[in-house]
Each structure stands twice: as structure tokens, then as C-alpha cells.
PDB file of N, CA and C in Angstrom:
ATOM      1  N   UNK A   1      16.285   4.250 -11.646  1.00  0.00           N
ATOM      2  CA  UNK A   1      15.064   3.645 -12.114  1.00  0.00           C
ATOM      3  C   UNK A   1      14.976   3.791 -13.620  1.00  0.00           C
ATOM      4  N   UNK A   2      14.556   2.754 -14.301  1.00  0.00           N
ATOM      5  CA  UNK A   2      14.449   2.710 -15.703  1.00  0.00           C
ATOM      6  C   UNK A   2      13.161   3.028 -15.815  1.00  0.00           C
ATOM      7  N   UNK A   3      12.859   4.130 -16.625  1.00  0.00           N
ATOM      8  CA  UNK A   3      10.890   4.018 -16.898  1.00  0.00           C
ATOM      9  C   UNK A   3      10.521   3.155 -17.945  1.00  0.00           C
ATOM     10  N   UNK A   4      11.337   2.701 -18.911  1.00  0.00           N
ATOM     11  CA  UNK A   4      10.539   2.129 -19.430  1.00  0.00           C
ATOM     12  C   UNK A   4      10.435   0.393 -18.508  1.00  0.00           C
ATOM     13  N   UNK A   5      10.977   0.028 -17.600  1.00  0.00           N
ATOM     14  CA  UNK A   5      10.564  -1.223 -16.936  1.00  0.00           C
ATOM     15  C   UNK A   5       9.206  -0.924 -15.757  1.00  0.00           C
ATOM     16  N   UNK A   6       8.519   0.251 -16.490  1.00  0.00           N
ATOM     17  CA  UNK A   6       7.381   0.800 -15.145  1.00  0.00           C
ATOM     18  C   UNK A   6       6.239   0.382 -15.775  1.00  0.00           C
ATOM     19  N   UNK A   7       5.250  -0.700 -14.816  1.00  0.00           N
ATOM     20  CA  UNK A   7       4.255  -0.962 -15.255  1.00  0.00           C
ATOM     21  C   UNK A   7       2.821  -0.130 -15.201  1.00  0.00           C
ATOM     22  N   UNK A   8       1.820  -0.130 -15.671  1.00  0.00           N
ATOM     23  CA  UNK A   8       0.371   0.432 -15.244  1.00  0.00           C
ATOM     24  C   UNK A   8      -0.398   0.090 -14.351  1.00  0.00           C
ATOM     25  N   UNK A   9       0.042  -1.084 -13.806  1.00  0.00           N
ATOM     26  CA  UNK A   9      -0.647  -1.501 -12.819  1.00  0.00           C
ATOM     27  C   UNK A   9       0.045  -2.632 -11.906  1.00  0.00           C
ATOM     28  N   UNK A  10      -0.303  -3.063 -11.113  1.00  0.00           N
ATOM     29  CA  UNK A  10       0.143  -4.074 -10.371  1.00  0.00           C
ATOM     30  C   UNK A  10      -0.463  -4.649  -8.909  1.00  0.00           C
ATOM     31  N   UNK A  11      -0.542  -6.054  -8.756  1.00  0.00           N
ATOM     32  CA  UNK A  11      -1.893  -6.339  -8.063  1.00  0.00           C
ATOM     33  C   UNK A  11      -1.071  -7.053  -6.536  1.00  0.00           C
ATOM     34  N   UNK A  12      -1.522  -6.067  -5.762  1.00  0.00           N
ATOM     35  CA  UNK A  12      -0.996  -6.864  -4.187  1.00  0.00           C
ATOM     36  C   UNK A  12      -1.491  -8.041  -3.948  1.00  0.00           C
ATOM     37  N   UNK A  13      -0.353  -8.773  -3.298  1.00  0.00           N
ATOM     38  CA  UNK A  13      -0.202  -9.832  -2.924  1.00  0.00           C
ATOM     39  C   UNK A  13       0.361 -10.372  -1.670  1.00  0.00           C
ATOM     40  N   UNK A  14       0.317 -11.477  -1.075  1.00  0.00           N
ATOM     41  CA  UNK A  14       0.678 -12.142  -0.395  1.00  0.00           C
ATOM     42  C   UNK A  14       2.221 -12.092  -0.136  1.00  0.00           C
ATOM     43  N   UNK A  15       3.442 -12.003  -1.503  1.00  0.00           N
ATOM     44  CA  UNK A  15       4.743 -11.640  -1.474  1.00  0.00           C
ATOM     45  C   UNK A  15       5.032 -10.321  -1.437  1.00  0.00           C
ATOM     46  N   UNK A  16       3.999  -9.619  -1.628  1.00  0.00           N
ATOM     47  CA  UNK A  16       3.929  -8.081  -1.316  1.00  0.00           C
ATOM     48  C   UNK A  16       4.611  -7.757  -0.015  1.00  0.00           C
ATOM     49  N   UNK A  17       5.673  -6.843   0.224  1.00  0.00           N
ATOM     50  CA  UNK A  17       6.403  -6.242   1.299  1.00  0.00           C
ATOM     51  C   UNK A  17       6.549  -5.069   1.954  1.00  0.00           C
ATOM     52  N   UNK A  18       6.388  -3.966   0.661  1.00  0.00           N
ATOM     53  CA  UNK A  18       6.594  -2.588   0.561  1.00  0.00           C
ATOM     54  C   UNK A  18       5.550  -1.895  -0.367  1.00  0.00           C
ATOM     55  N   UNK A  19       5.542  -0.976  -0.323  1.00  0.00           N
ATOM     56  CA  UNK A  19       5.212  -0.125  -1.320  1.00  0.00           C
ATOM     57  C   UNK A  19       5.047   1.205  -1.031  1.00  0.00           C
ATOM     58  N   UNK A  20       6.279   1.820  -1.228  1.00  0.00           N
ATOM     59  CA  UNK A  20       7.068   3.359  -1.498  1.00  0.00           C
ATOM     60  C   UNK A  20       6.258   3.832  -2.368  1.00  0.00           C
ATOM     61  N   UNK A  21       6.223   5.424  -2.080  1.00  0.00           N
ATOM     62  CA  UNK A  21       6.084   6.171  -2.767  1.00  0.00           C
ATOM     63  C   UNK A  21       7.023   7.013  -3.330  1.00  0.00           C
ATOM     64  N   UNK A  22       7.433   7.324  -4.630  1.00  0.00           N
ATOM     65  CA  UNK A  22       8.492   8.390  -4.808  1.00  0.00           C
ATOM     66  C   UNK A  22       7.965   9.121  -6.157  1.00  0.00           C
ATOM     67  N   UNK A  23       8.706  10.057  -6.314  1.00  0.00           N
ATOM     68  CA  UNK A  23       8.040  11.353  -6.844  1.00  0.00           C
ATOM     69  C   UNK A  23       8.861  11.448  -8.458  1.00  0.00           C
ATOM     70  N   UNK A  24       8.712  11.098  -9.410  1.00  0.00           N
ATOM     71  CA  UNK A  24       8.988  11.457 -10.300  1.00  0.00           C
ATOM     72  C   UNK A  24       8.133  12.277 -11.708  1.00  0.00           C
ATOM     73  N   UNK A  25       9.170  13.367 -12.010  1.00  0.00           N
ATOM     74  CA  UNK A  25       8.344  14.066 -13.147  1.00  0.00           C
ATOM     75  C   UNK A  25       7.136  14.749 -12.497  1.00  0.00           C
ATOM     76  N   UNK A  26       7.232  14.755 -11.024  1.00  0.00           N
ATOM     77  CA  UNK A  26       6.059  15.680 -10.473  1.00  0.00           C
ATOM     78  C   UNK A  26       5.141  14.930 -10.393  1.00  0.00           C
ATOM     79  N   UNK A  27       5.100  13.597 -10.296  1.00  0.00           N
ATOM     80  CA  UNK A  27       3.642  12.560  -9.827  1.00  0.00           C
ATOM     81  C   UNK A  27       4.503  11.530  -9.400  1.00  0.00           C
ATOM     82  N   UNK A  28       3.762  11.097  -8.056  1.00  0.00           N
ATOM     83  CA  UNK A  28       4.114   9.903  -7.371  1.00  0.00           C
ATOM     84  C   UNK A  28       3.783   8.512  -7.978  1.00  0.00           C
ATOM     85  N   UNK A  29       5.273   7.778  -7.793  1.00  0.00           N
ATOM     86  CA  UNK A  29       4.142   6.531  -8.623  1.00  0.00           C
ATOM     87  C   UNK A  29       4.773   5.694  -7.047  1.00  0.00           C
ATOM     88  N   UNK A  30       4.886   3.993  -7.620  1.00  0.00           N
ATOM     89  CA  UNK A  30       5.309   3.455  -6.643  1.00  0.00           C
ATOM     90  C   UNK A  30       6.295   2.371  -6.599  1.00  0.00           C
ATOM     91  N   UNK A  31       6.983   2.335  -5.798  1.00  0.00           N
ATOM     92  CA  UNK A  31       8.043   1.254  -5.738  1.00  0.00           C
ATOM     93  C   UNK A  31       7.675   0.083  -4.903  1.00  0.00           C
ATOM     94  N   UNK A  32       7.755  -1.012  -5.544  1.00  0.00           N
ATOM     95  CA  UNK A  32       7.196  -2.408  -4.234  1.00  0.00           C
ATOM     96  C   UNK A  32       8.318  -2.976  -4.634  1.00  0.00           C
ATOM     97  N   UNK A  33       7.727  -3.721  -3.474  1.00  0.00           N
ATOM     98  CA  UNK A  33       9.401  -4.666  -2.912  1.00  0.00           C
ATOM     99  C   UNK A  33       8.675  -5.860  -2.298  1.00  0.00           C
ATOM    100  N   UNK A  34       8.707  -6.909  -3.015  1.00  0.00           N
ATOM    101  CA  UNK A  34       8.210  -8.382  -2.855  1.00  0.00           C
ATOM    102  C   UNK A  34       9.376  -8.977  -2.012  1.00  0.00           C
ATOM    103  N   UNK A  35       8.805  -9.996  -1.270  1.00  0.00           N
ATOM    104  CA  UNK A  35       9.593 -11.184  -0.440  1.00  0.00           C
ATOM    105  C   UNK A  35      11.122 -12.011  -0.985  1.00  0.00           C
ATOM    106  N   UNK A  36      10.516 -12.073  -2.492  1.00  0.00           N
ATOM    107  CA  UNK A  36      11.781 -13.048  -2.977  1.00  0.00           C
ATOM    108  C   UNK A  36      12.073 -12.071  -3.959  1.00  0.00           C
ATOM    109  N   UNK A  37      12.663 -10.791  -3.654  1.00  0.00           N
ATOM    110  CA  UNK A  37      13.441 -10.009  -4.064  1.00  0.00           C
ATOM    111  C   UNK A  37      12.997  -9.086  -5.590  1.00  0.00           C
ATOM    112  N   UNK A  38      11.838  -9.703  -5.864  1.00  0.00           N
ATOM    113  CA  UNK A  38      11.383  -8.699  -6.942  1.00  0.00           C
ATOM    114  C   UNK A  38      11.076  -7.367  -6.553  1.00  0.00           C
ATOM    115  N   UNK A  39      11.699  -6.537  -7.518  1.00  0.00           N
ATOM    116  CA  UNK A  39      11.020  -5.196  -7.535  1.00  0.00           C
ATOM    117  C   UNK A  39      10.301  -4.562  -8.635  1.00  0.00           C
ATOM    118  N   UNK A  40       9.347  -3.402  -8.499  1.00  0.00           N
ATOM    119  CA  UNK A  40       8.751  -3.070  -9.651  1.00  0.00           C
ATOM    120  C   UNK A  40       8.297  -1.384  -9.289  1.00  0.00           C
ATOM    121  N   UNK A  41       8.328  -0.985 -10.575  1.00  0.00           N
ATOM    122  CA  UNK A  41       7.593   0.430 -10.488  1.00  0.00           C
ATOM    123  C   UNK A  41       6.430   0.540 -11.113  1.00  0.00           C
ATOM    124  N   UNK A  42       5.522   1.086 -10.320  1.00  0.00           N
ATOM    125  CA  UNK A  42       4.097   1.153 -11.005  1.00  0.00           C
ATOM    126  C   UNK A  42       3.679   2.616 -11.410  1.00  0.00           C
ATOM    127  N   UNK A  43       2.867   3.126 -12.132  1.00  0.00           N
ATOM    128  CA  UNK A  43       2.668   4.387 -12.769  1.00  0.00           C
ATOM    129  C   UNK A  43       1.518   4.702 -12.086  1.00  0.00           C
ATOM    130  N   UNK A  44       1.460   4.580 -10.536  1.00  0.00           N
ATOM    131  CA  UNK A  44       0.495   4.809  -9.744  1.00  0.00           C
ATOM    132  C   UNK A  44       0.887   4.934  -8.093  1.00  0.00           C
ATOM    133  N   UNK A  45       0.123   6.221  -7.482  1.00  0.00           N
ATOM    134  CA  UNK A  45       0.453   6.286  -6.219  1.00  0.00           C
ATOM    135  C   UNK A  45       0.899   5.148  -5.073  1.00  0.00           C
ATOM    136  N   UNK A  46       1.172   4.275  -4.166  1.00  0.00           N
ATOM    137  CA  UNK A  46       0.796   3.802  -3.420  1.00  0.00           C
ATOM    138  C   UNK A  46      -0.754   3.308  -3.009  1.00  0.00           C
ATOM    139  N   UNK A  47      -1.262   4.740  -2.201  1.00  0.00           N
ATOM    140  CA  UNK A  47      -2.412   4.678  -2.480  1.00  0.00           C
ATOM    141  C   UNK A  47      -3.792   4.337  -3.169  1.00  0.00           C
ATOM    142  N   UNK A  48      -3.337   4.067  -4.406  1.00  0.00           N
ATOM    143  CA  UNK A  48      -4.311   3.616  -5.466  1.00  0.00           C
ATOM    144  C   UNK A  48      -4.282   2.133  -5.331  1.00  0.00           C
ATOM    145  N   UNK A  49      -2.792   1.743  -5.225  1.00  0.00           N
ATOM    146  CA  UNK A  49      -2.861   0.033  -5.043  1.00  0.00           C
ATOM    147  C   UNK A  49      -3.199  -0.533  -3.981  1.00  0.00           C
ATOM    148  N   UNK A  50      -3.308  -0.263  -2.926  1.00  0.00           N
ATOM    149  CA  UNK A  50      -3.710   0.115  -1.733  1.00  0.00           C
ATOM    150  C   UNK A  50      -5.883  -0.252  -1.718  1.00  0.00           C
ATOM    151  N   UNK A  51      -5.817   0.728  -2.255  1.00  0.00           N
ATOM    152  CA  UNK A  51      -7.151   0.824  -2.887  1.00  0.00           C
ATOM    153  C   UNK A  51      -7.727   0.147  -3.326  1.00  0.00           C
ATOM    154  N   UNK A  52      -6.977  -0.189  -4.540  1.00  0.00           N
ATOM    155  CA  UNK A  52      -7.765  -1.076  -5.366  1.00  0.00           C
ATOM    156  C   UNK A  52      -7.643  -2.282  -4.509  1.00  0.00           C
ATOM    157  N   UNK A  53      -7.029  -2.866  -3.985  1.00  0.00           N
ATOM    158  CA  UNK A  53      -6.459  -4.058  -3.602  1.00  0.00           C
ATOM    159  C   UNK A  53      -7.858  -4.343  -2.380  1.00  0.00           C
ATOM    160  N   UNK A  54      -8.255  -3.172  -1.635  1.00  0.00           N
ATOM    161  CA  UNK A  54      -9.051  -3.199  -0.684  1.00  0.00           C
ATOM    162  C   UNK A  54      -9.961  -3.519  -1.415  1.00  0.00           C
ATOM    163  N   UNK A  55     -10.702  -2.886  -2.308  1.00  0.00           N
ATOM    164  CA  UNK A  55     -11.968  -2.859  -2.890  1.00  0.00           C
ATOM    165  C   UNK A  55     -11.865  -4.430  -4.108  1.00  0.00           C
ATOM    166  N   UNK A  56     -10.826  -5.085  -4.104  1.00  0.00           N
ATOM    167  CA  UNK A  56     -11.017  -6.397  -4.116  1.00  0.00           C
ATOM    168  C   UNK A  56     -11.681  -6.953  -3.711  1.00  0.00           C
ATOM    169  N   UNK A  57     -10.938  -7.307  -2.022  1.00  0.00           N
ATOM    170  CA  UNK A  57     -12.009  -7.484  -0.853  1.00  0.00           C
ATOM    171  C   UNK A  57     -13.087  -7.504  -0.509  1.00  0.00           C
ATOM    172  N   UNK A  58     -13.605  -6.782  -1.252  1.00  0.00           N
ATOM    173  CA  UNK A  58     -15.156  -5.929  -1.106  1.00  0.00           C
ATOM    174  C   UNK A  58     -14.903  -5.190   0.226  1.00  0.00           C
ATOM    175  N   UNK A  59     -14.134  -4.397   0.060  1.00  0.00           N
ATOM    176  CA  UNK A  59     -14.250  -2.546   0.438  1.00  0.00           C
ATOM    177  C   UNK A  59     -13.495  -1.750   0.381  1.00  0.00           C
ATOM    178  N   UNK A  60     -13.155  -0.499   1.023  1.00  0.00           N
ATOM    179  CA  UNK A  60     -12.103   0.565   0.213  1.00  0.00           C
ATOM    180  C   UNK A  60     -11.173   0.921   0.980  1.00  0.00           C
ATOM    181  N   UNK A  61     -10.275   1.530   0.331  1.00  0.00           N
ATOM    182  CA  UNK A  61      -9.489   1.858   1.447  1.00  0.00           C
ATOM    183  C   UNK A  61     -10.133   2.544   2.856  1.00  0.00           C
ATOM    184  N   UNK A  62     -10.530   4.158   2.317  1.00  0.00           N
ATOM    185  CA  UNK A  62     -11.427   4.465   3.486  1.00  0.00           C
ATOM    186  C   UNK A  62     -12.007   3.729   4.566  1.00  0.00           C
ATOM    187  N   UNK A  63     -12.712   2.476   3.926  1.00  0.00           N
ATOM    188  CA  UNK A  63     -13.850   1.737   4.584  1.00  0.00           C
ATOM    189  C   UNK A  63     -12.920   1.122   5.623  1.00  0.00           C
ATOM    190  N   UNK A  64     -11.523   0.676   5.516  1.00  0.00           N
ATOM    191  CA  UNK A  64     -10.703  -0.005   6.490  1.00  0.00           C
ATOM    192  C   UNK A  64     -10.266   0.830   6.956  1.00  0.00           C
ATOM    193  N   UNK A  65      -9.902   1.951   7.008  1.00  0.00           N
ATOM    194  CA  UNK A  65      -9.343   2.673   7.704  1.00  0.00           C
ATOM    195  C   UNK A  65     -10.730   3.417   9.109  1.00  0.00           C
ATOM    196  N   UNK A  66     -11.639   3.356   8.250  1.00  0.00           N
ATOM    197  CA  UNK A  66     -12.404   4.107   9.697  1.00  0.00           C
ATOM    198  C   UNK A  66     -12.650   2.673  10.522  1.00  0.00           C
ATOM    199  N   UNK A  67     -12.884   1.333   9.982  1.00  0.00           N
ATOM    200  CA  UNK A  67     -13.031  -0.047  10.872  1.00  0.00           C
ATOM    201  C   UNK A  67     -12.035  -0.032  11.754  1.00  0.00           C
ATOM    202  N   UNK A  68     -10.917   0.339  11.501  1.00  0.00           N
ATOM    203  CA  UNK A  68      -9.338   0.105  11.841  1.00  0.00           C
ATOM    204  C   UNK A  68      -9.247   0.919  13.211  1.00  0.00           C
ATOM    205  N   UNK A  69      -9.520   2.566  12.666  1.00  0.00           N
ATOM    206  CA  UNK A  69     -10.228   3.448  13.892  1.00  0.00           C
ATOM    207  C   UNK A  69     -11.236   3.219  14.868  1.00  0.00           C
ATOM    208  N   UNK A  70     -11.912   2.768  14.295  1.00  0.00           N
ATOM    209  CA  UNK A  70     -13.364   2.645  15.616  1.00  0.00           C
ATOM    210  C   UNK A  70     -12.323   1.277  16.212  1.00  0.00           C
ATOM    211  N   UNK A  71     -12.318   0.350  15.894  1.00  0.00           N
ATOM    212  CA  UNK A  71     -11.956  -0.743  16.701  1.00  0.00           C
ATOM    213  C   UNK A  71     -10.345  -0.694  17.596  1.00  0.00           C
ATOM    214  N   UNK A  72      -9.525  -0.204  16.913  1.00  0.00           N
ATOM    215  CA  UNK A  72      -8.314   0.142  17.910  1.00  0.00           C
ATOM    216  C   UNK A  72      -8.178   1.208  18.308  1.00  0.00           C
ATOM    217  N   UNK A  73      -9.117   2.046  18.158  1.00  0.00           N
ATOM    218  CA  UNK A  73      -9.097   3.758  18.878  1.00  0.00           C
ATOM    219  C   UNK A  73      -7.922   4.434  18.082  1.00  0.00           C
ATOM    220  N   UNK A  74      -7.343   4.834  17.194  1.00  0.00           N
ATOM    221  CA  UNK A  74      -6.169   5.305  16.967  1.00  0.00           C
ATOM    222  C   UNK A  74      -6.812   6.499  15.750  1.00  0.00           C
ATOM    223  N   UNK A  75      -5.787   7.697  15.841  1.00  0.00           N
ATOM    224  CA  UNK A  75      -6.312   8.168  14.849  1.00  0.00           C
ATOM    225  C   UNK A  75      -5.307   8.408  13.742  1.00  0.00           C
ATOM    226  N   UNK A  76      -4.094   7.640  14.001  1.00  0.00           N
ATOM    227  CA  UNK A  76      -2.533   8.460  13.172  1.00  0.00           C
ATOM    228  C   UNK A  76      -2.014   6.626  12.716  1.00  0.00           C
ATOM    229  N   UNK A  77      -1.520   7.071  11.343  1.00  0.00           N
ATOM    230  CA  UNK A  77      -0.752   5.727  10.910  1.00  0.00           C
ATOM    231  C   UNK A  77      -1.623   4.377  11.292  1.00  0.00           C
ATOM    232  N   UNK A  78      -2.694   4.472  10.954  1.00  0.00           N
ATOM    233  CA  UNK A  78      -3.930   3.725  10.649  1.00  0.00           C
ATOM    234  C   UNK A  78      -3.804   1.978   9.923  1.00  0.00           C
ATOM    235  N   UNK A  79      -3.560   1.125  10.605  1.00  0.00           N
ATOM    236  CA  UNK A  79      -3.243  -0.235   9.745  1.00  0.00           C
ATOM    237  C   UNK A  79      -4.620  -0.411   8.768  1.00  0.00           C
ATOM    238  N   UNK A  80      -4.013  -0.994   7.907  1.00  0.00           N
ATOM    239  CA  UNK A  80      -5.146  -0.988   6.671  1.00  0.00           C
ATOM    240  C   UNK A  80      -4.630  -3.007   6.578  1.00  0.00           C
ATOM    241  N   UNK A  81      -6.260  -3.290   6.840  1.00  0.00           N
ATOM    242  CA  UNK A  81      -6.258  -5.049   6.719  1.00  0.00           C
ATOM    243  C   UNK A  81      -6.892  -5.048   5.550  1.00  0.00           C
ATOM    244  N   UNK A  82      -6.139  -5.430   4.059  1.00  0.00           N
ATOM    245  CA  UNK A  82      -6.476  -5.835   3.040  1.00  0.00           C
ATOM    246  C   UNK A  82      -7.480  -6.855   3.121  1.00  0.00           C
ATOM    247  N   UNK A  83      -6.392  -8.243   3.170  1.00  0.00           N
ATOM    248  CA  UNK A  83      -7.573  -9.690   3.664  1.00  0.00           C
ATOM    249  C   UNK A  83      -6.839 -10.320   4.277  1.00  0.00           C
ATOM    250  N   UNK A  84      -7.514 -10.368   5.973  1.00  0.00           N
ATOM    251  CA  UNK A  84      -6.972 -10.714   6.697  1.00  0.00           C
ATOM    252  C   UNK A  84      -6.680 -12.482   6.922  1.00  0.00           C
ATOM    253  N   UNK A  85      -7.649 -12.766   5.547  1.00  0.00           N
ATOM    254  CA  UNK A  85      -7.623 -14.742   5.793  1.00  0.00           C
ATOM    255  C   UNK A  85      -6.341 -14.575   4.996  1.00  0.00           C
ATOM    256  N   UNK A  86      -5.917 -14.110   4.308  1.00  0.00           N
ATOM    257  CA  UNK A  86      -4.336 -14.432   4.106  1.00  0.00           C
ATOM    258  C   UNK A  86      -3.168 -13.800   4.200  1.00  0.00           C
ATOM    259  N   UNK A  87      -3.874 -12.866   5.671  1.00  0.00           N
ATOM    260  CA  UNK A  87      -2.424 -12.545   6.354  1.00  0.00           C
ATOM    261  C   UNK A  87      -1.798 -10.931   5.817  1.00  0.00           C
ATOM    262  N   UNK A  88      -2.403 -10.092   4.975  1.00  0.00           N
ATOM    263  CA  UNK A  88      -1.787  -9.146   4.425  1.00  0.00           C
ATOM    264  C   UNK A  88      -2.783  -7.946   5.192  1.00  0.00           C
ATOM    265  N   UNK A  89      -1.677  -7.169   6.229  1.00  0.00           N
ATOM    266  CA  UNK A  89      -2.094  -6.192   6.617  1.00  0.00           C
ATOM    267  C   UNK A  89      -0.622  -5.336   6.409  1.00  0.00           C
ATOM    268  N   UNK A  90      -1.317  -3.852   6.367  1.00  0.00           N
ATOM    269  CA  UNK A  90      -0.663  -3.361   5.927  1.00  0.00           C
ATOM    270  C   UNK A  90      -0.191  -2.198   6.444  1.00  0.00           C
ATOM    271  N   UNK A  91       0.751  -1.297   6.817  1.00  0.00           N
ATOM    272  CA  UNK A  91       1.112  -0.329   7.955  1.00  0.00           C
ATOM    273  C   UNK A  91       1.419   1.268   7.068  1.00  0.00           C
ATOM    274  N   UNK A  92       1.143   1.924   7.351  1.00  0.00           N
ATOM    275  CA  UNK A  92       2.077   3.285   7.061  1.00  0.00           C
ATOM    276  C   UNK A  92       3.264   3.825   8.043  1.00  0.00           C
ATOM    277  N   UNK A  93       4.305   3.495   7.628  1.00  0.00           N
ATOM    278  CA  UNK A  93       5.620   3.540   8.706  1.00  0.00           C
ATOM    279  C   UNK A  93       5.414   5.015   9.308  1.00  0.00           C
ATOM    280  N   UNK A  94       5.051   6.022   8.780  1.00  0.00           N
ATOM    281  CA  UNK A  94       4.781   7.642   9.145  1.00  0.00           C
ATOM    282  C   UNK A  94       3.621   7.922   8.761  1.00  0.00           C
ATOM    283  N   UNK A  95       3.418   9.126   9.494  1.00  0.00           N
ATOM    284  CA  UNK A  95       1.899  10.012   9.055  1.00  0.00           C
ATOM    285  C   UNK A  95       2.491  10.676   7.665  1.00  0.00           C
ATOM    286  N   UNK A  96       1.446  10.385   6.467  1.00  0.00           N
ATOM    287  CA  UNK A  96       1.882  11.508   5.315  1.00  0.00           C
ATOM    288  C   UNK A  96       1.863  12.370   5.669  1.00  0.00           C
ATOM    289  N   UNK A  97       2.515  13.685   4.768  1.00  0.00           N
ATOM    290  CA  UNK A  97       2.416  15.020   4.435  1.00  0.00           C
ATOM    291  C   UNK A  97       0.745  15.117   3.871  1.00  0.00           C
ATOM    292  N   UNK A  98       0.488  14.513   2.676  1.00  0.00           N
ATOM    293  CA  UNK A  98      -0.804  14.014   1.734  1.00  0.00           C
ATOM    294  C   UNK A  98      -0.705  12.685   1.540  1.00  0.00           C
ATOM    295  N   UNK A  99      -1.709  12.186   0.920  1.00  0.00           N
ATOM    296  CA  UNK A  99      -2.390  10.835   0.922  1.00  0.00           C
ATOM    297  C   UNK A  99      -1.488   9.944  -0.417  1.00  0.00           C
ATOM    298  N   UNK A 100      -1.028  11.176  -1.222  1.00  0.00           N
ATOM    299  CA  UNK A 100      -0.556  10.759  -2.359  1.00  0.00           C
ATOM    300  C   UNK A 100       0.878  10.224  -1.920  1.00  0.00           C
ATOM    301  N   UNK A 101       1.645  10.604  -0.955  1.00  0.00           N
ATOM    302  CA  UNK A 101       2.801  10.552   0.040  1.00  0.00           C
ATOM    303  C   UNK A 101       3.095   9.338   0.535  1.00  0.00           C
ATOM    304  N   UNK A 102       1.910   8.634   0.952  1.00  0.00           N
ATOM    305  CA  UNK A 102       1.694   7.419   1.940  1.00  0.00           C
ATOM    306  C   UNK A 102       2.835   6.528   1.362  1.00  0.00           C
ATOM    307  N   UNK A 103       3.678   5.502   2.331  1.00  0.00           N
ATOM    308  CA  UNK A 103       4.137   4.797   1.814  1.00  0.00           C
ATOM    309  C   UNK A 103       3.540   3.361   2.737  1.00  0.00           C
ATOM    310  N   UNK A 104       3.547   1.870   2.642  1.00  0.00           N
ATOM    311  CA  UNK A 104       3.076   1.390   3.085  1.00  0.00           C
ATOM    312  C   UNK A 104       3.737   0.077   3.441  1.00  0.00           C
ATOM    313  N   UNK A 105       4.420  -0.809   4.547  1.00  0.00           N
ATOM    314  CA  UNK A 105       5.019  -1.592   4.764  1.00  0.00           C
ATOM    315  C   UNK A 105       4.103  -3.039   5.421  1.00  0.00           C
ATOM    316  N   UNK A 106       4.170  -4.032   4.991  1.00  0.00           N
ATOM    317  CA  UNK A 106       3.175  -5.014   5.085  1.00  0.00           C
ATOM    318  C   UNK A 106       4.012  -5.134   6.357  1.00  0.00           C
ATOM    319  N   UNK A 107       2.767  -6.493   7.411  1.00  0.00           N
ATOM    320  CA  UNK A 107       3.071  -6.875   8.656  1.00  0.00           C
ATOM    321  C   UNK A 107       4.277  -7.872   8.692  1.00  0.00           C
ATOM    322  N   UNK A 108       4.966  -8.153   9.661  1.00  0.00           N
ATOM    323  CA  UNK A 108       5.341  -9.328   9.640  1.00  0.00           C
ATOM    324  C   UNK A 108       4.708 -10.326  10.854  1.00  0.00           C
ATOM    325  N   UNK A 109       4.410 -11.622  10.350  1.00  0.00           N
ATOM    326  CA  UNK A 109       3.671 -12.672  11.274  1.00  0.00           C
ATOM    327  C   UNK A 109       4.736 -13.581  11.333  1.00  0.00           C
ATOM    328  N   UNK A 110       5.605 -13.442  12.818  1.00  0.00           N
ATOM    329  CA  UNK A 110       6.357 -14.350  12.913  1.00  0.00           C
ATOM    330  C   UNK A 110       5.421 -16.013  13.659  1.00  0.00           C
TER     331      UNK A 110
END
């Protein structure tokens, strides 16, 4: 990974695929992995993009995750529905260790 090709931010999307977490210098930032082969590193958890991306939407991560719970009963690896009118939901392949950990793999709608 090159740091200086690491951005401050970066806004989920629709070509959105992945988004790894990995640990450098002792803070997690994140690795995404778009549809038509772009990749990027962001200077931010998973989680945060995650986040922010929800509270786009108008609501938060949290806020989808307990909807997500009450309505499919589950309490582990929790799907998080960004916006569901265009299809981007979003999975945690494992239970984190911590939240900062999470990594997150979009659906596929065949």
C-alpha cells in the first residue's frame, strides 16, 4: 500500500463491493474494492464509512442495525441496509473482535 495514494474520505456507493479493515501504524483505516476494479485506501475505519453513508440516508449506523435486529431476530453479523431503493446492503462476513475491526462485504442481487 502506498500512503500517500490514501484518501480522507470516501463516499459509498452503488459500485461499492468491500470494505476491509486493516491496521496500519496502529489505526485502522480502510480498503474498498469497487465493481470495476477500483481500489482505494481511506484514512478511516470501515465503520465510519459505514456510518456516514447510513446517516446519509437519514439514519445511523446503530439505527440499522437495531431495525435489522428487531425485524430478522438475529443478534451476530447484523446486515446493515444503507438504501435499500438502490440495492446497497451491506454484510459483516464475521463477528468483530471491536467495532473498529468490522469489515464489510456488500450483497449480491443476482
Amino acid at each position: 500500500m502506498k500512503k500517500d495514494k490514501m484518501s480522507n474520505d470516501y463516499e459509498i456507493n452503488p459500485v461499492t463491493v468491500a470494505i476491509i479493515a486493516e491496521k496500519v501504524d496502529g489505526y485502522y483505516i480502510s480498503y474498498v474494492l469497487e465493481s470495476n476494479g477500483t481500489t482505494n485506501y481511506v484514512k478511516q475505519p470501515p465503520v465510519s464509512l459505514i456510518d456516514h453513508a447510513c446517516r446519509y440516508f437519514g439514519s445511523s449506523l446503530k439505527g440499522r442495525q437495531e431495525g435489522a435486529r428487531m425485524i430478522l431476530n438475529v443478534k451476530h453479523k447484523v446486515p446493515i441496509s444503507i438504501d435499500p431503493s438502490s440495492g446497497m446492503y451491506f454484510f459483516p462476513p464475521m463477528e468483530p473482535l471491536t467495532i473498529d475491526t468490522t469489515s464489510f462485504c456488500k450483497s449480491v442481487i443476482l
